[in-house]
Protein backbone atom coordinates (compact mmCIF):
# COMPACT_ATOMS: atom_id res chain seq x y z
CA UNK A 1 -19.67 14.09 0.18
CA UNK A 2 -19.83 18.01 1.79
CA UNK A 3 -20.29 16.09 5.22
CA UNK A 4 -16.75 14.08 4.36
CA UNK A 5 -14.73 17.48 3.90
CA UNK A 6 -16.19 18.77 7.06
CA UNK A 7 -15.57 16.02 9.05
CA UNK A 8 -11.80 16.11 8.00
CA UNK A 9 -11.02 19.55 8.39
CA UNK A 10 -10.35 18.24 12.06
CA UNK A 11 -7.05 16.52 10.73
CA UNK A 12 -6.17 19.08 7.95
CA UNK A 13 -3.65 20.77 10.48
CA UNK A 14 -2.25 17.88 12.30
CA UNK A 15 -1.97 16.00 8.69
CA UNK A 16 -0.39 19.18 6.70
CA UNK A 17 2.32 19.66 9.64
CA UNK A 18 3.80 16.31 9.36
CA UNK A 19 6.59 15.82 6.62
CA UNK A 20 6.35 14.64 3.52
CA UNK A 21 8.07 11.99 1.80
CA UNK A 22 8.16 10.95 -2.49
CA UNK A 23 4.77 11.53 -3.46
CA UNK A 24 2.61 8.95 -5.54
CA UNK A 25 3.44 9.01 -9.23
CA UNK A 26 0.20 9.61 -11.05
CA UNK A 27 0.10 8.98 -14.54
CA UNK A 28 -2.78 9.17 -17.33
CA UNK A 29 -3.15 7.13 -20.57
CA UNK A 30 -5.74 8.49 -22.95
CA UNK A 31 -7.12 6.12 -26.32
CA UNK A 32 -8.34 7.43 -29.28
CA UNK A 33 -12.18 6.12 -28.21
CA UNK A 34 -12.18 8.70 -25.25
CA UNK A 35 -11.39 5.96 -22.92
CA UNK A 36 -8.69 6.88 -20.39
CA UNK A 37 -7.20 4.84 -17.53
CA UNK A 38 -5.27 6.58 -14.72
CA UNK A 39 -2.55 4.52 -12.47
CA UNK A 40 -1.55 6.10 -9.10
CA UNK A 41 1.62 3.80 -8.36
CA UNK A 42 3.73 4.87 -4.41
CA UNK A 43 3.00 5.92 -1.12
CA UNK A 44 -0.05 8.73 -0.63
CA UNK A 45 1.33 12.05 0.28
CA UNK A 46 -0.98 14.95 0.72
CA UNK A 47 0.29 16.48 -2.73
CA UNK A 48 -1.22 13.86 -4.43
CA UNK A 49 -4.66 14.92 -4.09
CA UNK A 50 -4.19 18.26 -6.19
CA UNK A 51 -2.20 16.59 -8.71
CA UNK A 52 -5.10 14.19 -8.72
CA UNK A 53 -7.77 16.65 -9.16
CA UNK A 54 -5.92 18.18 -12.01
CA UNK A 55 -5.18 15.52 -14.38
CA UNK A 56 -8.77 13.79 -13.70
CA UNK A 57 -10.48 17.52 -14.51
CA UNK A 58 -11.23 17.21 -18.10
CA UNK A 59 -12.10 13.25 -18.12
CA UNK A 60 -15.54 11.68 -18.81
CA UNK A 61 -16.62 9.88 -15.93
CA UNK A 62 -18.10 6.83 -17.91
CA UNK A 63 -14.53 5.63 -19.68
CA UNK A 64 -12.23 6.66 -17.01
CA UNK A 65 -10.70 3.72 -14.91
CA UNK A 66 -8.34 4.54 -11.86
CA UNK A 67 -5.73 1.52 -11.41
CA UNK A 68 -4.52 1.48 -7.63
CA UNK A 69 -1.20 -0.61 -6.26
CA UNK A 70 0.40 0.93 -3.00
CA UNK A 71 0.51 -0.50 0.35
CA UNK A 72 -0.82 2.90 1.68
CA UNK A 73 0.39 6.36 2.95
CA UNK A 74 -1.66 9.55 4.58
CA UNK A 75 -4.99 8.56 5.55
CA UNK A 76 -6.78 12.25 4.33
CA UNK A 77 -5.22 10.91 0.96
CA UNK A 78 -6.49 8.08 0.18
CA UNK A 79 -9.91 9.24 1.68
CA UNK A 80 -10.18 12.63 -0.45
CA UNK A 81 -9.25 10.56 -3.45
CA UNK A 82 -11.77 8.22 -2.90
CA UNK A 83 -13.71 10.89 -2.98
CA UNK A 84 -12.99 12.48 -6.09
CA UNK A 85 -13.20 8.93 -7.70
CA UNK A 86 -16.37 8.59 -6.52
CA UNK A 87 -17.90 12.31 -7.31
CA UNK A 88 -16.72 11.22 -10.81
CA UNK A 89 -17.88 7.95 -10.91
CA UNK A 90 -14.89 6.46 -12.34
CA UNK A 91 -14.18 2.68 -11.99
CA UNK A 92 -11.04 1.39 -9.68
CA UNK A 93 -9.35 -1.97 -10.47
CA UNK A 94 -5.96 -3.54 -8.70
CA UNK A 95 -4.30 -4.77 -11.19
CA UNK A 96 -3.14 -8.48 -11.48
CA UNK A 97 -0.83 -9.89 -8.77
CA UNK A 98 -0.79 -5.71 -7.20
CA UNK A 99 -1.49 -4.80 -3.44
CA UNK A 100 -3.42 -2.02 -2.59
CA UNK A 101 -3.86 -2.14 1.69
CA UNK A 102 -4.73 0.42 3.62
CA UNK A 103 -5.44 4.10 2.53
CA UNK A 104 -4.83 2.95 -0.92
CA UNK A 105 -7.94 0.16 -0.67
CA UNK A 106 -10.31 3.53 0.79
CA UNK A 107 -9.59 4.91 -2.28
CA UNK A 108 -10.02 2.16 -4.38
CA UNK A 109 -13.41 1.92 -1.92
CA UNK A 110 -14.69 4.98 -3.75
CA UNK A 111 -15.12 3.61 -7.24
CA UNK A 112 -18.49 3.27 -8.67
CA UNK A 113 -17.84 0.06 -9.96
CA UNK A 114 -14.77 -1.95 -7.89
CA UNK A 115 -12.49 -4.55 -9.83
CA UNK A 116 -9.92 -6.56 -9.04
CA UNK A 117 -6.90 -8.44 -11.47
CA UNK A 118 -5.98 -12.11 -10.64
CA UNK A 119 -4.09 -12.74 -7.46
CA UNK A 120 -4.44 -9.02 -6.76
CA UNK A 121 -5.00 -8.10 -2.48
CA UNK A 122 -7.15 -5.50 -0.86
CA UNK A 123 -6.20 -5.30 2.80
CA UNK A 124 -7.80 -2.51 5.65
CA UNK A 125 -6.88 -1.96 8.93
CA UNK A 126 -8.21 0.48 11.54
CA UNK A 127 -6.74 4.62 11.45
CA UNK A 128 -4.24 5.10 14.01
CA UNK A 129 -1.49 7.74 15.35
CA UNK A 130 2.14 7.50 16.73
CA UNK A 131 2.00 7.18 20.44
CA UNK A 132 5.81 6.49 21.88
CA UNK A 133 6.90 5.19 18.49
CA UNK A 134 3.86 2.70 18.93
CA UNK A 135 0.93 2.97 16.59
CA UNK A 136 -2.44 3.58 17.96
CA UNK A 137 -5.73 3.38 17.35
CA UNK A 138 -7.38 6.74 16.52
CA UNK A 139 -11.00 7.42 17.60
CA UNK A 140 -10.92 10.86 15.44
CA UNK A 141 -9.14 9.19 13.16
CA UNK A 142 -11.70 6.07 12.97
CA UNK A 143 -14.60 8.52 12.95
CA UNK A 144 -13.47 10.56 9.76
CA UNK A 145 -13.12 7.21 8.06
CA UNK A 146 -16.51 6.08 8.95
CA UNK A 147 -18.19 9.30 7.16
CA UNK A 148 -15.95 8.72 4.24
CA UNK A 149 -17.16 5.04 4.25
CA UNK A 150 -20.85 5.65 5.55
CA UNK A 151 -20.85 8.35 2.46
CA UNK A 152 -19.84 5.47 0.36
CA UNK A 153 -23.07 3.53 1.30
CA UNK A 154 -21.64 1.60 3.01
CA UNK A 155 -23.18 -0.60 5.88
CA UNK A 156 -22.52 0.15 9.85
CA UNK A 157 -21.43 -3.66 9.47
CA UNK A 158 -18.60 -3.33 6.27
CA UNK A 159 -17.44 -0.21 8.16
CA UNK A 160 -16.93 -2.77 11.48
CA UNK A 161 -15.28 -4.89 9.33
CA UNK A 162 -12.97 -2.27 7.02
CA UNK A 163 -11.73 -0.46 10.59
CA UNK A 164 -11.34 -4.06 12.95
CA UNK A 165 -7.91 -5.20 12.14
CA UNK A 166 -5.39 -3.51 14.50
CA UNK A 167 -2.90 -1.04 13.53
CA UNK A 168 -0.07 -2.97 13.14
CA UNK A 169 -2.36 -5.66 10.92
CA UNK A 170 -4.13 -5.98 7.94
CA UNK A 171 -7.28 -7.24 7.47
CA UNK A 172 -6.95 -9.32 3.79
CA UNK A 173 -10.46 -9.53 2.11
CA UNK A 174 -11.65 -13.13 0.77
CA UNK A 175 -14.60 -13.34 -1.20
CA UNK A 176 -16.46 -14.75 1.74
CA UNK A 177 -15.89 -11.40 3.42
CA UNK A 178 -17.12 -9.32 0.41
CA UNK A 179 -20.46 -11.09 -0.35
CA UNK A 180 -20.94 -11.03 3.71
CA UNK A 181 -20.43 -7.53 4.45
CA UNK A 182 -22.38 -5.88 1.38
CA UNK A 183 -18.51 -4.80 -0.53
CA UNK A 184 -19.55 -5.73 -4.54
CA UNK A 185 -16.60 -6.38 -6.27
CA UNK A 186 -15.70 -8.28 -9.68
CA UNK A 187 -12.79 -9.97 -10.92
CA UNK A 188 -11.08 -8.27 -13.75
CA UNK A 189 -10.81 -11.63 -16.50
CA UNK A 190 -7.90 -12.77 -17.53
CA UNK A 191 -6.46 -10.76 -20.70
CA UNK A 192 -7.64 -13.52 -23.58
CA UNK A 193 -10.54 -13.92 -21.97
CA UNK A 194 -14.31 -13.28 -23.46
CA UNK A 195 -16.02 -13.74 -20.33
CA UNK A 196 -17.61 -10.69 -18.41
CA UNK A 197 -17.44 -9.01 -15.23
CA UNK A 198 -18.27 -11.55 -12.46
CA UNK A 199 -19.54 -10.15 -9.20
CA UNK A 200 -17.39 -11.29 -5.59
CA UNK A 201 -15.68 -13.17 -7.60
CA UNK A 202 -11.75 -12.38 -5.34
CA UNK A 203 -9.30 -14.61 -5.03
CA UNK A 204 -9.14 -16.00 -1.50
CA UNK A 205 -6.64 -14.96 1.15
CA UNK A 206 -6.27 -16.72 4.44
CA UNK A 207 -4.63 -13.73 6.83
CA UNK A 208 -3.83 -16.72 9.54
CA UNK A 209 -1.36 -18.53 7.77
CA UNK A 210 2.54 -18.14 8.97
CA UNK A 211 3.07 -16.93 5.29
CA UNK A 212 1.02 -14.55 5.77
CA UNK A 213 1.92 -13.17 8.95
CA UNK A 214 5.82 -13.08 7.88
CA UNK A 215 4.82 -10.74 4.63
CA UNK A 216 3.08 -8.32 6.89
CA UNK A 217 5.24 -8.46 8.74
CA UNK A 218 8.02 -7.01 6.11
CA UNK A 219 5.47 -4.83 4.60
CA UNK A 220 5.09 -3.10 8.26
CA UNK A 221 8.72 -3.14 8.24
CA UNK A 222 9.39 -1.44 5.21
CA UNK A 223 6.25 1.10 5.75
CA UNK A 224 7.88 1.97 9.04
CA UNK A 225 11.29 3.23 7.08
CA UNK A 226 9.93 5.86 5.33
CA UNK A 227 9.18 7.55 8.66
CA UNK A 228 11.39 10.76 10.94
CA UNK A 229 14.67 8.78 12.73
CA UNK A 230 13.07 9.52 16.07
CA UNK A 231 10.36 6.53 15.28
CA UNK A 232 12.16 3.92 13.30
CA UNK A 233 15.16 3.49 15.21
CA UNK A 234 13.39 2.99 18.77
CA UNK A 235 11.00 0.45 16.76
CA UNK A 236 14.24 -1.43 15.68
CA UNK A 237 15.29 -2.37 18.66
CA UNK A 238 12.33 -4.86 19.17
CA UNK A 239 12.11 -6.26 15.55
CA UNK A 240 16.10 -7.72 15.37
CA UNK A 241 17.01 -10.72 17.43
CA UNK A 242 19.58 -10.48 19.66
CA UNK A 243 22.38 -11.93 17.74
CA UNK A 244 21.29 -11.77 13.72
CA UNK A 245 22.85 -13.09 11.03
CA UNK A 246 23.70 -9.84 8.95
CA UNK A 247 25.22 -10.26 5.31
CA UNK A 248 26.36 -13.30 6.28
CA UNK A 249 28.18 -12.65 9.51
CA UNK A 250 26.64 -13.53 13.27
CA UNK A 251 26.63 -9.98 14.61
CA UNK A 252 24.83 -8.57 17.83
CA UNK A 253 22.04 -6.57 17.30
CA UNK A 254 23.34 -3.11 18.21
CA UNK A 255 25.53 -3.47 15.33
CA UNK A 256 23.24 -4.11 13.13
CA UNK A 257 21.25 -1.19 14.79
CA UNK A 258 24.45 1.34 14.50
CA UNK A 259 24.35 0.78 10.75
CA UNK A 260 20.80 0.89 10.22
CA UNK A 261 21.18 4.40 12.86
CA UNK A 262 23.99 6.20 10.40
CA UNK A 263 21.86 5.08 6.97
CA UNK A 264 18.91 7.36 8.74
CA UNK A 265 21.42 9.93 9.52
CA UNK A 266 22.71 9.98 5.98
CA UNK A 267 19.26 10.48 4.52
CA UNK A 268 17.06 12.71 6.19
CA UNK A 269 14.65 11.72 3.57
CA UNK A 270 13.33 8.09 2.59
CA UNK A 271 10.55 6.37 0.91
CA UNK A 272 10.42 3.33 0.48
CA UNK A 273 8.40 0.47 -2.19
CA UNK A 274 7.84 -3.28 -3.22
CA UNK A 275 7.71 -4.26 -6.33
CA UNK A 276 4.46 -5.96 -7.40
CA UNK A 277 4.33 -9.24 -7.29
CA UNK A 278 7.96 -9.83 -5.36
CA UNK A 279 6.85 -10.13 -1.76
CA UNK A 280 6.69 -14.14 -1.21
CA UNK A 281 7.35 -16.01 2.05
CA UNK A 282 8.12 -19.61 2.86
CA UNK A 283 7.63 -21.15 6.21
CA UNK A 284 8.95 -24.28 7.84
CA UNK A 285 5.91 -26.86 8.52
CA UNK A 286 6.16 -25.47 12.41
CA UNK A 287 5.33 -22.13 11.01
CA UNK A 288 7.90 -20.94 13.93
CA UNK A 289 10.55 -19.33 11.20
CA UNK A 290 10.21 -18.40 7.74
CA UNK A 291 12.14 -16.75 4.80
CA UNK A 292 10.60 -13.83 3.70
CA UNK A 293 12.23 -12.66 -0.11
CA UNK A 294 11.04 -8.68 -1.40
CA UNK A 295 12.13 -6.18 -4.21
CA UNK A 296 12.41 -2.78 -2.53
CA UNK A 297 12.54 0.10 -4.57
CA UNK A 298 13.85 3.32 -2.60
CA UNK A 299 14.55 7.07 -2.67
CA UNK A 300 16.54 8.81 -0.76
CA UNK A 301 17.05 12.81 -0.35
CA UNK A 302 20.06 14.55 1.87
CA UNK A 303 18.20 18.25 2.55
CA UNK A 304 21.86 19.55 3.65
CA UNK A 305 24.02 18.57 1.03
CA UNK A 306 20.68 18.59 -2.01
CA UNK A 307 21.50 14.80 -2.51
CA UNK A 308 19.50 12.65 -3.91
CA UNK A 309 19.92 8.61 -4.17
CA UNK A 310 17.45 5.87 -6.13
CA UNK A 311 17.71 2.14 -6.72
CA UNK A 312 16.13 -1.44 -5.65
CA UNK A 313 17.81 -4.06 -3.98
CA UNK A 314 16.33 -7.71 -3.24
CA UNK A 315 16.28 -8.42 0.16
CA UNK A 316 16.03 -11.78 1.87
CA UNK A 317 14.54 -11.92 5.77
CA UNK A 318 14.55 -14.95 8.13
CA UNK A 319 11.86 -14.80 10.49
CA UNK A 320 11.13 -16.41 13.70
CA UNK A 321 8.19 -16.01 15.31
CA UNK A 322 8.45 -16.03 19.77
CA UNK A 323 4.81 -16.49 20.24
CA UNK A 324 3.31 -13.80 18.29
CA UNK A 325 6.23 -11.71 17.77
CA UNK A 326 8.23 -11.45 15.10
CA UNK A 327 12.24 -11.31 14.99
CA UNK A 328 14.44 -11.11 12.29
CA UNK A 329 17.30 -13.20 12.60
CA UNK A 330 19.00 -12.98 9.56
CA UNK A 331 18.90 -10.09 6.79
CA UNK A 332 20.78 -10.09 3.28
CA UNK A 333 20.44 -7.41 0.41
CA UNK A 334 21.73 -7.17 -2.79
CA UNK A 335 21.50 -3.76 -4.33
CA UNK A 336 21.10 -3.21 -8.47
CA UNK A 337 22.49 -0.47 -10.81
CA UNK A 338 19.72 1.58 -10.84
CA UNK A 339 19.84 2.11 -14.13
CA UNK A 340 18.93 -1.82 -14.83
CA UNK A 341 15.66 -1.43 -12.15
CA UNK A 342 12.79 0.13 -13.71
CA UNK A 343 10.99 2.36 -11.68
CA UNK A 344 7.28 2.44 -10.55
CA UNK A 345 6.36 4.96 -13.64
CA UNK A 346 8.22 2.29 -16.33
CA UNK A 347 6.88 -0.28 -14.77
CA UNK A 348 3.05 0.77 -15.22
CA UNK A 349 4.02 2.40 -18.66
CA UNK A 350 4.82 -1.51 -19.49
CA UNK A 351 1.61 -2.33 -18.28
CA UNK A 352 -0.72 -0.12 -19.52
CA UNK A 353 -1.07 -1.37 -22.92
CA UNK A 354 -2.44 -4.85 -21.38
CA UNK A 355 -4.97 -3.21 -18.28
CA UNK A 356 -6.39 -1.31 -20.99
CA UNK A 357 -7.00 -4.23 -23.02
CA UNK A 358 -8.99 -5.25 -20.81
CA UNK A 359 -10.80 -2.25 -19.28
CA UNK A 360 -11.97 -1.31 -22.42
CA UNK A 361 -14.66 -4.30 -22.21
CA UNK A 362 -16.46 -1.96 -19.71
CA UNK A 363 -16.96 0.73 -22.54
CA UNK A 364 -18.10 -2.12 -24.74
């Protein structure tokens, strides 16, 4: 792992000057048998490696168990993680019905023994920078990931395969693709079951389907928020249609652009989530359009004024696809009292009690 830290220390200082949004929350559960299961639930900041390191300092490798769900964040993150999940040999799972793409599935790559809950997704996609408001491929980028993954053990063809999807993509592993490309995995049984830990035993995803490409499409969509003004705004202007049916009014795009322009104003600040298990997307039998449905849980933070704003609201998306392009051509959102939307941290805290039912057959 020595040949991992040196190999990043090329992106430390590009990495550490970019700004930070809402870190990960990172929270611990400890059992009276010693066993302890840790959930890291939100976008990877750089922070979240030292709060990391400190709460897994004390644990015992052999009954620790690091639950992942986060559709990604700063690549050094999720890689240095990974690292420190793997120097400890703790276990990763996804939990059922969670996504963990991108830098979150390199961290859950480091676990000495990799599980996954039903209907839970692993997605990769190659490393890549901001050219022009346009994300690119990065060869450094690309070549710190392959010692991280080469470190791992694993083979020049699973690193192919974990850094071939394009930027804008996600590469969804099937089962087919794990036994194939030397990635052992098990399924994490359901919670009354007795049976044990079967190996490549995912659930099968099929990344060509119009379903499919509408949800990653929104996920992009929402990833994209969190980032400076200067980036998301230009990136607007090709994902609306030219007239878009906005709250229920037919309304040109620039409107729709001038409101979505004074929210980024408003906020310098923004980080953005989905909920697990409330990204779903129908399609017309054409596959041309399709209506895309998400919970998105935000934060919001006003350096000027020391304003802070958080909530959920469901959104609705239609769809239409021009070829392979995606527009959306109508939008609705309906926002909750945030005090009636649990958060990330309540939302695990409610789940812990079951994921450790069930992790604790590894101890057994």
């Amino acid at each position: 792992m020595r040949s991992i830290t040196r190999c990043i220390g090329v992106l430390v200082l590009w990495l550490s000057a970019l700004p930070l949004a809402n870190a990960a929350t990172i929270d611990v559960k400890r059992l009276d048998n010693g066993l302890a299961l840790i959930a890291i639930d939100g976008e990877f900041e750089l922070g979240d490696v030292e709060t990391f390191r400190a709460k897994v300092a004390s644990l015992s490798a052999s009954k620790v168990t690091v639950s992942l769900r986060s559709d990604g964040g700063r690549l050094l993150t999720g890689i240095r993680i990974g690292t420190l999940i793997r120097e400890k040999n703790f276990t990763t799972v996804v939990p059922d019905g969670a996504t963990c793409a991108s830098t979150c599935a390199l961290a859950w790559l480091g676990g000495a023994r990799r599980l996954l809950g039903q209907d839970a997704q692993v997605g990769f996609h190659a490393a890549y920078v901001l050219r022009s408001n346009v994300p690119t491929e990065s060869g450094p980028g690309n070549a710190v990931l392959g010692a991280y993954l080469n470190q791992l053990g694993l083979s020049e063809k699973a690193i192919l395969y974990i850094t071939q999807a394009a930027p804008e993509y996600i590469q969804w592993m099937t089962p087919e693709d794990a036994a194939e490309h030397g990635i052992t995995v098990a399924l994490l049984p359901p919670l009354h079951s007795t049976a044990g830990y079967g190996l490549a035993s995912v659930p099968e995803y099929r990344p060509d389907t119009p379903e499919r490409r509408a949800t990653d499409f929104v996920r992009s969509l929402v990833a994209r928020w969190a980032g400076p003004s200067r980036e998301i705004l230009p990136y607007l202007e090709g994902v609306y249609a030219e007239k878009v049916v906005y709250q229920g009014k037919s309304i040109p795009r620039q409107t729709v652009l001038s409101r979505k322009h004074r929210l980024a104003d408003r906020w310098t600040e923004r980080s953005y989530s989905i909920r697990p298990g409330s990204l779903s997307a129908t399609c017309a039998k054409t596959g041309n359009t399709c209506r895309v449905k998400v919970v998105m849980s935000w934060k919001h933070y006003d350096a000027k004024t020391v304003t802070r704003s958080r909530g959920a609201a469901d959104f609705e998306y239609s769809v239409a696809f021009v070829g392979d392009t995606p527009k959306i051509i109508a939008e609705t959102s309906t926002v909750h009292d945030r005090r009636s939307a649990p958060g990330p941290l309540q939302k695990m805290q409610k789940d812990f009690q079951q994921l450790l039912a069930r992790v604790s057959k590894l101890v057994q």
